[in-house]
N, C-alpha and C. Protein backbone atom coordinates (compact mmCIF):
# COMPACT_ATOMS: atom_id res chain seq x y z
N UNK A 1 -3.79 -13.69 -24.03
CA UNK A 1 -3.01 -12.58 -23.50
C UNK A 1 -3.78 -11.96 -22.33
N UNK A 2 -3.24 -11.60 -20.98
CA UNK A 2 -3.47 -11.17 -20.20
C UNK A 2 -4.00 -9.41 -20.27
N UNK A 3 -5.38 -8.92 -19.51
CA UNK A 3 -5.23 -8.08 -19.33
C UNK A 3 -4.40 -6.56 -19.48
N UNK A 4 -3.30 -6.97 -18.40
CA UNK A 4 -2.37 -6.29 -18.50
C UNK A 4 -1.11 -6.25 -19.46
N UNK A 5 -1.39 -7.53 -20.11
CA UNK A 5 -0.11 -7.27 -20.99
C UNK A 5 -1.04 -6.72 -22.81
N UNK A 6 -2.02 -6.80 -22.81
CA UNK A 6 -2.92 -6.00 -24.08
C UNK A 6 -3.04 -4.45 -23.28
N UNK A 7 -3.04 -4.15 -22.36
CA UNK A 7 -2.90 -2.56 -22.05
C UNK A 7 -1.47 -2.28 -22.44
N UNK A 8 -0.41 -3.47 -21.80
CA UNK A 8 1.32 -3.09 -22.33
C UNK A 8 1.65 -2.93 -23.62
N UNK A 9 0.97 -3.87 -24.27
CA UNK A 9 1.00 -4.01 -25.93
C UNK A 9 0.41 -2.32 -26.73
N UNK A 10 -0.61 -1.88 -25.94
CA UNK A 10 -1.13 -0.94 -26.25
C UNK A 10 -0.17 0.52 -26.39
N UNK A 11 0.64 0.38 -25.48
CA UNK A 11 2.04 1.26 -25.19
C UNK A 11 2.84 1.69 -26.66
N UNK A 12 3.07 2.74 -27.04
CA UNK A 12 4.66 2.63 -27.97
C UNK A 12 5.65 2.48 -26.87
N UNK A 13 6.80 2.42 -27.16
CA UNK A 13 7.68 2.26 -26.33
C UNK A 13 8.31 3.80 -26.16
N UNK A 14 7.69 4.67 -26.93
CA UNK A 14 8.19 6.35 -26.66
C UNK A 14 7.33 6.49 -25.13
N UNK A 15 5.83 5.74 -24.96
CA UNK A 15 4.69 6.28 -24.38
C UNK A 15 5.47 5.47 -22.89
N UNK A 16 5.44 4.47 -23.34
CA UNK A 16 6.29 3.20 -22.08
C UNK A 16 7.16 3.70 -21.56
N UNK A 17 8.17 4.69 -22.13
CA UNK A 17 9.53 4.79 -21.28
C UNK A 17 8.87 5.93 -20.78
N UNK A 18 7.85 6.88 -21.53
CA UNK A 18 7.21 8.12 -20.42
C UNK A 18 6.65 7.70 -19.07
N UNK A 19 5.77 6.98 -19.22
CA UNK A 19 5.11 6.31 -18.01
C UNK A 19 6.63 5.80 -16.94
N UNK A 20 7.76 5.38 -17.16
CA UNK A 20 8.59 4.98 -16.58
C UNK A 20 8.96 6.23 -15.76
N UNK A 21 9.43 7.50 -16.47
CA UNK A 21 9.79 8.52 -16.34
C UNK A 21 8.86 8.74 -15.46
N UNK A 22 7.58 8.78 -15.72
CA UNK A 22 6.85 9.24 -14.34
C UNK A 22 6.81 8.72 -13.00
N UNK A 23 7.16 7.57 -13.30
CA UNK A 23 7.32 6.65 -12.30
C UNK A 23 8.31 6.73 -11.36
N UNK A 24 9.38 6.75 -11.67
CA UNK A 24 10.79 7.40 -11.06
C UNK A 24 10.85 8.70 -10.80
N UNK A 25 10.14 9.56 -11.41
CA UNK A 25 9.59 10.81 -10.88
C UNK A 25 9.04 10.92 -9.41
N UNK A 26 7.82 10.33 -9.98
CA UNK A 26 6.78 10.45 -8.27
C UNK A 26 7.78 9.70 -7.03
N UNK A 27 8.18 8.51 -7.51
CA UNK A 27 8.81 8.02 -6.19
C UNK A 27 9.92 8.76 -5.32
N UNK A 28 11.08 9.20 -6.77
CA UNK A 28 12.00 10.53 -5.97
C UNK A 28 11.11 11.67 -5.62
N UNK A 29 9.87 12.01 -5.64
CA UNK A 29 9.60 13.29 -5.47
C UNK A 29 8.89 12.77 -4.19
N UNK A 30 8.16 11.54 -4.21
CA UNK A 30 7.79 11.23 -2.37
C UNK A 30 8.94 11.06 -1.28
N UNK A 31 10.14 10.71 -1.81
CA UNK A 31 11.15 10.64 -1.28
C UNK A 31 11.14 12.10 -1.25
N UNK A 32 11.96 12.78 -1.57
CA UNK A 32 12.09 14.04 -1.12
C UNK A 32 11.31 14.48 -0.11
N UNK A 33 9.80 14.69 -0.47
CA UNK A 33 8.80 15.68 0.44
C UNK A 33 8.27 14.50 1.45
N UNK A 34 8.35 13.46 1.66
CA UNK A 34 7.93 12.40 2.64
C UNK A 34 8.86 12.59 3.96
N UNK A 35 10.24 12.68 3.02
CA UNK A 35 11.39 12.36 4.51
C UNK A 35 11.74 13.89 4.78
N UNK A 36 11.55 14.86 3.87
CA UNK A 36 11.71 16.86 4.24
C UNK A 36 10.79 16.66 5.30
N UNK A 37 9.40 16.52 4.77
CA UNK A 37 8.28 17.45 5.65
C UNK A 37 7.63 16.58 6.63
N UNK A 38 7.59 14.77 6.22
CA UNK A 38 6.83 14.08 7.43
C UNK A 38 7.89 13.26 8.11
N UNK A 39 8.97 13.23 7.78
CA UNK A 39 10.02 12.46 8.64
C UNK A 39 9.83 10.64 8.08
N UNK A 40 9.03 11.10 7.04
CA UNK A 40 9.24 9.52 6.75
C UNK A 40 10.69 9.08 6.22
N UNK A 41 10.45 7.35 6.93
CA UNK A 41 12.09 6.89 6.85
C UNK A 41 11.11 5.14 6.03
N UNK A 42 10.02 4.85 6.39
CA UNK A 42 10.10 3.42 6.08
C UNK A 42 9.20 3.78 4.57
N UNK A 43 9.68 4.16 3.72
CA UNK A 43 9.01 4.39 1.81
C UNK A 43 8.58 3.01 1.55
N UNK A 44 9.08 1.94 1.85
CA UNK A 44 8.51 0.73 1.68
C UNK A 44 7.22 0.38 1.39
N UNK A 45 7.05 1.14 2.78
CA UNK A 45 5.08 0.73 2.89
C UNK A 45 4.72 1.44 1.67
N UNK A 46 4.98 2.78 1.26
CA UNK A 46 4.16 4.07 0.77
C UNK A 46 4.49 3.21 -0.75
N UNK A 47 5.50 2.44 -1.16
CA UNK A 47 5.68 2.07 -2.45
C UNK A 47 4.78 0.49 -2.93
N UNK A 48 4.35 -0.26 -1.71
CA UNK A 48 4.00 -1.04 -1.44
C UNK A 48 2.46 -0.32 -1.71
N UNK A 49 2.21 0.22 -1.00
CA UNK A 49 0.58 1.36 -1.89
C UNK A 49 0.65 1.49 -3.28
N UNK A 50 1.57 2.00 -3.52
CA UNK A 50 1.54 2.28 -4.99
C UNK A 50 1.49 1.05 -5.96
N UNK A 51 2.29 -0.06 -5.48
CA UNK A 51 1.88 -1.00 -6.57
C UNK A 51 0.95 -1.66 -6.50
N UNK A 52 0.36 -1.87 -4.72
CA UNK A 52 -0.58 -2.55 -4.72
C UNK A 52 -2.32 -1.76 -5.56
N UNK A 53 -2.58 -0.77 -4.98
CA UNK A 53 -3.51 0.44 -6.00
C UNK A 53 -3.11 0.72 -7.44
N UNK A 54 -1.90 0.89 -7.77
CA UNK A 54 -1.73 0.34 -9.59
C UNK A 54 -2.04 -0.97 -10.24
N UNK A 55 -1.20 -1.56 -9.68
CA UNK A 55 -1.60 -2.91 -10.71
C UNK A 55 -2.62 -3.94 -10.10
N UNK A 56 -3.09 -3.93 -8.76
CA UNK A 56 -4.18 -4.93 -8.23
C UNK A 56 -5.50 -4.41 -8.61
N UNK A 57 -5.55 -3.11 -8.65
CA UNK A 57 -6.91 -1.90 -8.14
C UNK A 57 -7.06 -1.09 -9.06
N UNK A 58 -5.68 -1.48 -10.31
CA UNK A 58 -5.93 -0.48 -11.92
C UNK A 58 -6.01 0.93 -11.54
N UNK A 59 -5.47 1.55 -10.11
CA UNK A 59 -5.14 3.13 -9.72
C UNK A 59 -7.14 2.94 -10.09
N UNK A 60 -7.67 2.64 -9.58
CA UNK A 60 -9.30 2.82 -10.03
C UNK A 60 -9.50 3.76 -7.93
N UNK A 61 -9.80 4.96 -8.38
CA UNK A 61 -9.95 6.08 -7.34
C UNK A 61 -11.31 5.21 -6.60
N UNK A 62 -12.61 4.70 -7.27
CA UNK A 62 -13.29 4.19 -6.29
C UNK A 62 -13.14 2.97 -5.32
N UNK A 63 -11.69 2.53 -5.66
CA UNK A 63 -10.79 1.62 -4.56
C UNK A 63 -9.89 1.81 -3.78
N UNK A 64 -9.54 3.15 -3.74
CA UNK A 64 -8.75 4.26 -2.99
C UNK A 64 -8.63 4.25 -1.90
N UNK A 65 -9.79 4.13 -1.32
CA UNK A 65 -10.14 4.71 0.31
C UNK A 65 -10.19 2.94 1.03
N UNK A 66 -10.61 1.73 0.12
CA UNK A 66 -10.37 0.58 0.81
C UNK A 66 -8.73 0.30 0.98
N UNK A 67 -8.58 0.41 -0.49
CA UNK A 67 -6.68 0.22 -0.08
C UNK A 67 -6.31 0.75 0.74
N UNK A 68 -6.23 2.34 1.05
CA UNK A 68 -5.99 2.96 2.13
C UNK A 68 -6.00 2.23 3.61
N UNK A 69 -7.25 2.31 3.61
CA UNK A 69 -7.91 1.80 5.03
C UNK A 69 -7.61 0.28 5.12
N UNK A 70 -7.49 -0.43 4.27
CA UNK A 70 -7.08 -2.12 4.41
C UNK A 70 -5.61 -1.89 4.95
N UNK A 71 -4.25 -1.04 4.06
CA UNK A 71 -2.87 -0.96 4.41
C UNK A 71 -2.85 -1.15 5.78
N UNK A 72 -4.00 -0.08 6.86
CA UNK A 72 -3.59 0.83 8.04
C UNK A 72 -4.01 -0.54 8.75
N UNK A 73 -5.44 -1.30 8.53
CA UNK A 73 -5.92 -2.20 9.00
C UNK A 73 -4.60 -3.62 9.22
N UNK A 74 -4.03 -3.86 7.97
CA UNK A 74 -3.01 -4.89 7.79
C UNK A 74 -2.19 -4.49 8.66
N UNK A 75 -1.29 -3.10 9.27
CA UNK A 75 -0.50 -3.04 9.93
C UNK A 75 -0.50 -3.10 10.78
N UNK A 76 -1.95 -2.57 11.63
CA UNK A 76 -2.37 -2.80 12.77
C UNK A 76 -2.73 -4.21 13.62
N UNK A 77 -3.13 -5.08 12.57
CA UNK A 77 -2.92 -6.39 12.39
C UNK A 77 -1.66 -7.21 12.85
N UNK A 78 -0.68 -6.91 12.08
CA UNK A 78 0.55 -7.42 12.26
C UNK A 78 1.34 -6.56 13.54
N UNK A 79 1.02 -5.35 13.69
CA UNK A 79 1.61 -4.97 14.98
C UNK A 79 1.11 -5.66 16.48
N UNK A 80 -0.18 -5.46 15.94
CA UNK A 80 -0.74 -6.06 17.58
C UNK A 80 -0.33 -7.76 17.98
N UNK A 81 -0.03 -8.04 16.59
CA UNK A 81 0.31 -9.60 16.82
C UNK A 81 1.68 -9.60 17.39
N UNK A 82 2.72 -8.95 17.15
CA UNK A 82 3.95 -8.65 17.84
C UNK A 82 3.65 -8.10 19.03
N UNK A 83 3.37 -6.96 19.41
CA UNK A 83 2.83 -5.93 20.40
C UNK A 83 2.41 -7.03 21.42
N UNK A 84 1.47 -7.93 21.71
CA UNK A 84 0.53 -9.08 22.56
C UNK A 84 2.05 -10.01 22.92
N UNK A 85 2.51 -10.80 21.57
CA UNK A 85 4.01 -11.35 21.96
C UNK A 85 4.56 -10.80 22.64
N UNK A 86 5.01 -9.51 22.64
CA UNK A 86 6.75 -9.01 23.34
C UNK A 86 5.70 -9.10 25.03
N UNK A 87 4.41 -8.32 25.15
CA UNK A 87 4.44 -7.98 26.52
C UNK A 87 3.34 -9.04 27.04
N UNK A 88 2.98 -9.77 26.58
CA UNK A 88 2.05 -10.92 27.34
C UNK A 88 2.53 -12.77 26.75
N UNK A 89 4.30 -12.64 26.13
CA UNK A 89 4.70 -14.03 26.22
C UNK A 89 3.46 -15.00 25.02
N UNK A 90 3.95 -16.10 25.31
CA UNK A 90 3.25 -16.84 24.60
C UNK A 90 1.43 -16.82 24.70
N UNK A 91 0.85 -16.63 25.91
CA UNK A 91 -0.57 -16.16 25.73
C UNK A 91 -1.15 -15.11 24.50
N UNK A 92 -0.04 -13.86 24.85
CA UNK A 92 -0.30 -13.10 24.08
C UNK A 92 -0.11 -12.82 22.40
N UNK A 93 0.94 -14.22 22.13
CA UNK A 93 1.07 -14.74 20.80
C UNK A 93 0.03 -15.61 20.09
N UNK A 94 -0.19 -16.47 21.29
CA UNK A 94 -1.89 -17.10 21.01
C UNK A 94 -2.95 -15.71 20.42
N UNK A 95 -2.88 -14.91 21.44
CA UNK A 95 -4.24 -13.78 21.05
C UNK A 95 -4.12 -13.02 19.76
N UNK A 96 -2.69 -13.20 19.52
CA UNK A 96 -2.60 -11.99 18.42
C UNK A 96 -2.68 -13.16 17.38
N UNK A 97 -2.46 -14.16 17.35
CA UNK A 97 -2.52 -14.79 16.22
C UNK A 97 -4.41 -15.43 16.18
N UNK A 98 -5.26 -15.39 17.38
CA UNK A 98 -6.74 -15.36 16.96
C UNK A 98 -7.13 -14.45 16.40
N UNK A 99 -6.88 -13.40 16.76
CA UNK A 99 -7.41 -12.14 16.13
C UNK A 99 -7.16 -11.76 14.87
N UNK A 100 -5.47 -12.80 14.53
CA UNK A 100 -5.73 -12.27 12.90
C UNK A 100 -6.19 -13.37 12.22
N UNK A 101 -6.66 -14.38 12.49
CA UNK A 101 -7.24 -15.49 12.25
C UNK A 101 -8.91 -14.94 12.04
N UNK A 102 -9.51 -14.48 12.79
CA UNK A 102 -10.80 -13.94 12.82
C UNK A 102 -10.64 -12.95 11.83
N UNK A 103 -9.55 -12.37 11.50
CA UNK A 103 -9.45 -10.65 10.72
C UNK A 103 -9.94 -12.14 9.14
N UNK A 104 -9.02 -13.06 8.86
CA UNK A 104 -8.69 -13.66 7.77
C UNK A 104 -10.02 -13.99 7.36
N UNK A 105 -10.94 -15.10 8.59
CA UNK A 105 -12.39 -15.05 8.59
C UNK A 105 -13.20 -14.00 7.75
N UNK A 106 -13.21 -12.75 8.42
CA UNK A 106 -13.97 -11.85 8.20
C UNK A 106 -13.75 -11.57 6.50
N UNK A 107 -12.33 -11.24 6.21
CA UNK A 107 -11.89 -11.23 4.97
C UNK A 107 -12.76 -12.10 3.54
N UNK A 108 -12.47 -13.67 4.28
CA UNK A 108 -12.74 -14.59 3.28
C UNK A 108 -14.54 -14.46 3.08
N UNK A 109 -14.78 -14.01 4.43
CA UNK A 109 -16.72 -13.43 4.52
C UNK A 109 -17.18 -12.74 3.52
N UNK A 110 -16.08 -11.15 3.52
CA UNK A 110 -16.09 -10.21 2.88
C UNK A 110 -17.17 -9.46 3.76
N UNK A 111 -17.35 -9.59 4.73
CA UNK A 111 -18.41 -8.63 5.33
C UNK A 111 -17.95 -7.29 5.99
N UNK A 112 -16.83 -7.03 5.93
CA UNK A 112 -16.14 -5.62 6.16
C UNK A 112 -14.99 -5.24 4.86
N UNK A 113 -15.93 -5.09 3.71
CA UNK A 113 -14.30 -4.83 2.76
C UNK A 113 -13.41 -3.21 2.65
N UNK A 114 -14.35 -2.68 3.17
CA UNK A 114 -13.68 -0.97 3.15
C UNK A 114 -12.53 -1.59 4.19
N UNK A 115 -12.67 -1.92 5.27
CA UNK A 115 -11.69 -2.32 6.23
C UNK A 115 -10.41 -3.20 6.30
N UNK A 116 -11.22 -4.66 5.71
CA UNK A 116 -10.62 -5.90 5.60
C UNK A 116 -10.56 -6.53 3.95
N UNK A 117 -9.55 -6.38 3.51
CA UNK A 117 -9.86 -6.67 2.16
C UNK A 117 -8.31 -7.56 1.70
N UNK A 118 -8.10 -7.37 -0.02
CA UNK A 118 -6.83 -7.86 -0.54
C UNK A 118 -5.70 -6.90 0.16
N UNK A 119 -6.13 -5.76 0.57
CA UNK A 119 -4.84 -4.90 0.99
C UNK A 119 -4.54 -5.03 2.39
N UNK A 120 -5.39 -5.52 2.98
CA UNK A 120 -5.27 -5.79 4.04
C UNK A 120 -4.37 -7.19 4.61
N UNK A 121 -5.05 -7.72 3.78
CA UNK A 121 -4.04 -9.34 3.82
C UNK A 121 -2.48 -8.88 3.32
N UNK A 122 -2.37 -7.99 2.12
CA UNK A 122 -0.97 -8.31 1.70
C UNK A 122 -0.56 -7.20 3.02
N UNK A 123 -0.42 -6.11 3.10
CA UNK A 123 -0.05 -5.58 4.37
C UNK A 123 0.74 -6.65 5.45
N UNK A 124 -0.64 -7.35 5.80
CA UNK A 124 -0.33 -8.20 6.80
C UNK A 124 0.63 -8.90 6.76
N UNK A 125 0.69 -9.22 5.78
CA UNK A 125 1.80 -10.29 5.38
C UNK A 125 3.34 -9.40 5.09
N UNK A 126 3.05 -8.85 4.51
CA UNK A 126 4.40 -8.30 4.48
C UNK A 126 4.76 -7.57 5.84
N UNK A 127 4.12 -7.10 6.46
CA UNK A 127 4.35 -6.65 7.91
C UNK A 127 5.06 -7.53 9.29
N UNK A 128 4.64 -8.61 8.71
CA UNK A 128 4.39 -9.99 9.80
C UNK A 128 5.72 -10.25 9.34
N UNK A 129 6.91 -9.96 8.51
CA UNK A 129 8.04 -10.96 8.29
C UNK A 129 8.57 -10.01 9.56
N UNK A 130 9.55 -11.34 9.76
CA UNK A 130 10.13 -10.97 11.50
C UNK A 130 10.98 -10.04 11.15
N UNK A 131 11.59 -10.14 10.08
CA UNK A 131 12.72 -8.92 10.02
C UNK A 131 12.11 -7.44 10.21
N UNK A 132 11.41 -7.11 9.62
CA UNK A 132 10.51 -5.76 9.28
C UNK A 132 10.05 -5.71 10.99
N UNK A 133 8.99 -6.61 11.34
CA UNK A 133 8.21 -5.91 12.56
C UNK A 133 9.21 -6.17 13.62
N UNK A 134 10.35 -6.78 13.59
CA UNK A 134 11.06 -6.82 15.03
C UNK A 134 12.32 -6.22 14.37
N UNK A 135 12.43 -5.28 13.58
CA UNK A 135 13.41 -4.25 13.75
C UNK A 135 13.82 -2.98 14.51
N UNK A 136 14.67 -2.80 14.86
CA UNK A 136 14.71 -1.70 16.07
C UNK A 136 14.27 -0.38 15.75
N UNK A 137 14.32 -0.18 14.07
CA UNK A 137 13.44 1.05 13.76
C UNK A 137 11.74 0.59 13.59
N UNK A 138 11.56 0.04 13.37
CA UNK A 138 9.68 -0.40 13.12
C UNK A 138 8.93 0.32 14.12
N UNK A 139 8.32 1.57 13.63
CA UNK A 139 7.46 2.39 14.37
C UNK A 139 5.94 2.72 13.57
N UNK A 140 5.09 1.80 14.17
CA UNK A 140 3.84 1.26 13.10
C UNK A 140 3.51 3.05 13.43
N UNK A 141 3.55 4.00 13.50
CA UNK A 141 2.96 5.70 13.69
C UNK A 141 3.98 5.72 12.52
N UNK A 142 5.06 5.56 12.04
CA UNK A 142 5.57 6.62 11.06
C UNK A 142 5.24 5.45 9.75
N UNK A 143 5.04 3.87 9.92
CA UNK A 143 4.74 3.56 8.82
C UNK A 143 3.24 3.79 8.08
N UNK A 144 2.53 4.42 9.05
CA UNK A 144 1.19 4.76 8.90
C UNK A 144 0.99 6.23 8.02
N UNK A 145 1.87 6.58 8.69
CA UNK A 145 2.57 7.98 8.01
C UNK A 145 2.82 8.23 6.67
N UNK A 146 3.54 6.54 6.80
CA UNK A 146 4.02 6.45 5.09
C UNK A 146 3.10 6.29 3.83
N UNK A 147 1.63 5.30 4.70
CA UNK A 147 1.28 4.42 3.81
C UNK A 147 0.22 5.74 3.49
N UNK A 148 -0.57 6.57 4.45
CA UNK A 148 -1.11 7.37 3.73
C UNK A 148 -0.68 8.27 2.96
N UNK A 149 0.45 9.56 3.69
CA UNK A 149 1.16 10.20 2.81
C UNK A 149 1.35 9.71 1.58
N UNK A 150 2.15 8.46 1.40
CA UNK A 150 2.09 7.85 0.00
C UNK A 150 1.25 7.71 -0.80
N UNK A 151 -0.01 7.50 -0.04
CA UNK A 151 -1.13 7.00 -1.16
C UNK A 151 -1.67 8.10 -1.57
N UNK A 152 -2.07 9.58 -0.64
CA UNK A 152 -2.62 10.75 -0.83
C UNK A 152 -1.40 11.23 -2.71
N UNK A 153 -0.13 11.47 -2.24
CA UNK A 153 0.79 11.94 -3.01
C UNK A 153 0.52 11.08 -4.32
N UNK A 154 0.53 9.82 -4.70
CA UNK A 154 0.74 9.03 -5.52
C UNK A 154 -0.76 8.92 -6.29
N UNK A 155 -1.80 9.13 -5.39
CA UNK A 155 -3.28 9.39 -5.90
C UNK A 155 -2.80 10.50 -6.74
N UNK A 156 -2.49 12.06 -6.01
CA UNK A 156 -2.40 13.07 -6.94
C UNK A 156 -1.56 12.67 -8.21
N UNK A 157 -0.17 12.09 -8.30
CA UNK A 157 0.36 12.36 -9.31
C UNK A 157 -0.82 11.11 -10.66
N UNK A 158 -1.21 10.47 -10.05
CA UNK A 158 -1.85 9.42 -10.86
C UNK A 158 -3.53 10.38 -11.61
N UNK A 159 -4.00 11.41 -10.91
CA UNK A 159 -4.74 11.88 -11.39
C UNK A 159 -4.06 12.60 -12.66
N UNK A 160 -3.12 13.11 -12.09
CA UNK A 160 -2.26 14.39 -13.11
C UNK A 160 -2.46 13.63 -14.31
N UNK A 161 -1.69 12.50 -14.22
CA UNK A 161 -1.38 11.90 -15.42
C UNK A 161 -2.56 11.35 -16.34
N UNK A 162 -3.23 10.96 -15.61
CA UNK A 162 -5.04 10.99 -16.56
C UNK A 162 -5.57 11.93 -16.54
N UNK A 163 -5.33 13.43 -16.25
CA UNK A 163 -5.71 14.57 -17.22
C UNK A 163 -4.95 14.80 -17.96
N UNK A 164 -3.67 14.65 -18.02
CA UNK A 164 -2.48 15.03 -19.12
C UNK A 164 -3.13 14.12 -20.51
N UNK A 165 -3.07 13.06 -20.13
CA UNK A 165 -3.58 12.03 -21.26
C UNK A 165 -4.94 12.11 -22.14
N UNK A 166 -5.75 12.61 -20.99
CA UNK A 166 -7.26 12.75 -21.59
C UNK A 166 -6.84 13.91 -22.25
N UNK A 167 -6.30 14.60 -22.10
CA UNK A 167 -6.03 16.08 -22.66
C UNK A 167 -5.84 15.76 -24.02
N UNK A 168 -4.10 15.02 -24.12
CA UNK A 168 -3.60 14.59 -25.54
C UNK A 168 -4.40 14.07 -26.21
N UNK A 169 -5.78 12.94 -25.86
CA UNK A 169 -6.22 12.11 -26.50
C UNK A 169 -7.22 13.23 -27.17
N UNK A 170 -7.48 14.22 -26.78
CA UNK A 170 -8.86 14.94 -27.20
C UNK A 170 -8.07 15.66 -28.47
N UNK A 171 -6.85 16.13 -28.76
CA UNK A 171 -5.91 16.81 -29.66
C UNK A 171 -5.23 16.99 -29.74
């Protein structure tokens, strides 16, 4: 049995459908205050944080600040590789695709992981499908927007919930 499915097993299913509840919680509640107060429109990315820091990174806070910084890194990644295409033609498709070739390098090195890491690659990748980065809304400033806002918001509610718990567990 996997890891994660002896933490699932560990669950009642009263505790399971709570955790659900929270779950659908935080996301309508980043929805709300994401698109009220920062104008976020692409939640994608910011939900794309959340699962990637839950279930890759176990919400473990001393992997926080790489996920973070890998997301911004991955997008920047995949933008500049479009960005080089649209205004320098096929040269500039060559360059953007060395550079993330060298990013992949560095990765598989591991000699920059706060920067270049697993979050960085999936970013990339999900960034890089043509639909997403050559859509007429794709504005890598508000998905940047998203991915931290999201992660800051989704850090807090994820603390909440491991003091709520440590709380219950003590009495």
């Amino acid at each position: 049995m996997s890891e994660q499915q002896e933490e699932a097993a560990g669950l009642s299913p009263f505790n399971g459908f709570l955790v659900l509840l929270l779950i659908v919680a935080a996301i309508v509640g980043w929805i709300l205050i994401g698109s009220k107060f920062l104008g976020v429109t692409s939640f994608f990315a910011s939900f794309l944080f959340l699962w990637y820091w839950a279930a890759v990174e176990q919400a473990d806070y001393g992997q926080w600040t790489q996920s973070v910084v890998g997301a911004l890194v991955g997008l920047l990644l995949a933008w500049q590789s479009a960005w080089l295409g649209v205004h320098y033609g096929q040269n500039g498709m060559i360059a953007g695709i060395v550079i993330m070739l060298a990013a992949i390098y560095v990765q598989v090195m591991n000699w920059v992981p706060i920067a270049i890491n697993r979050s960085t690659m999936l970013y990339l990748t999900v960034l890089s499908a043509p639909a997403i980065l050559m859509g007429k809304d794709f504005n890598p400033v508000e998905v940047s927007i998203a991915i931290v806002g999201g992660a800051v918001f989704f850090a807090g509610v994820v603390k909440l919930a491991f003091l709520y718990a440590a709380r219950n567990a003590k009495g």
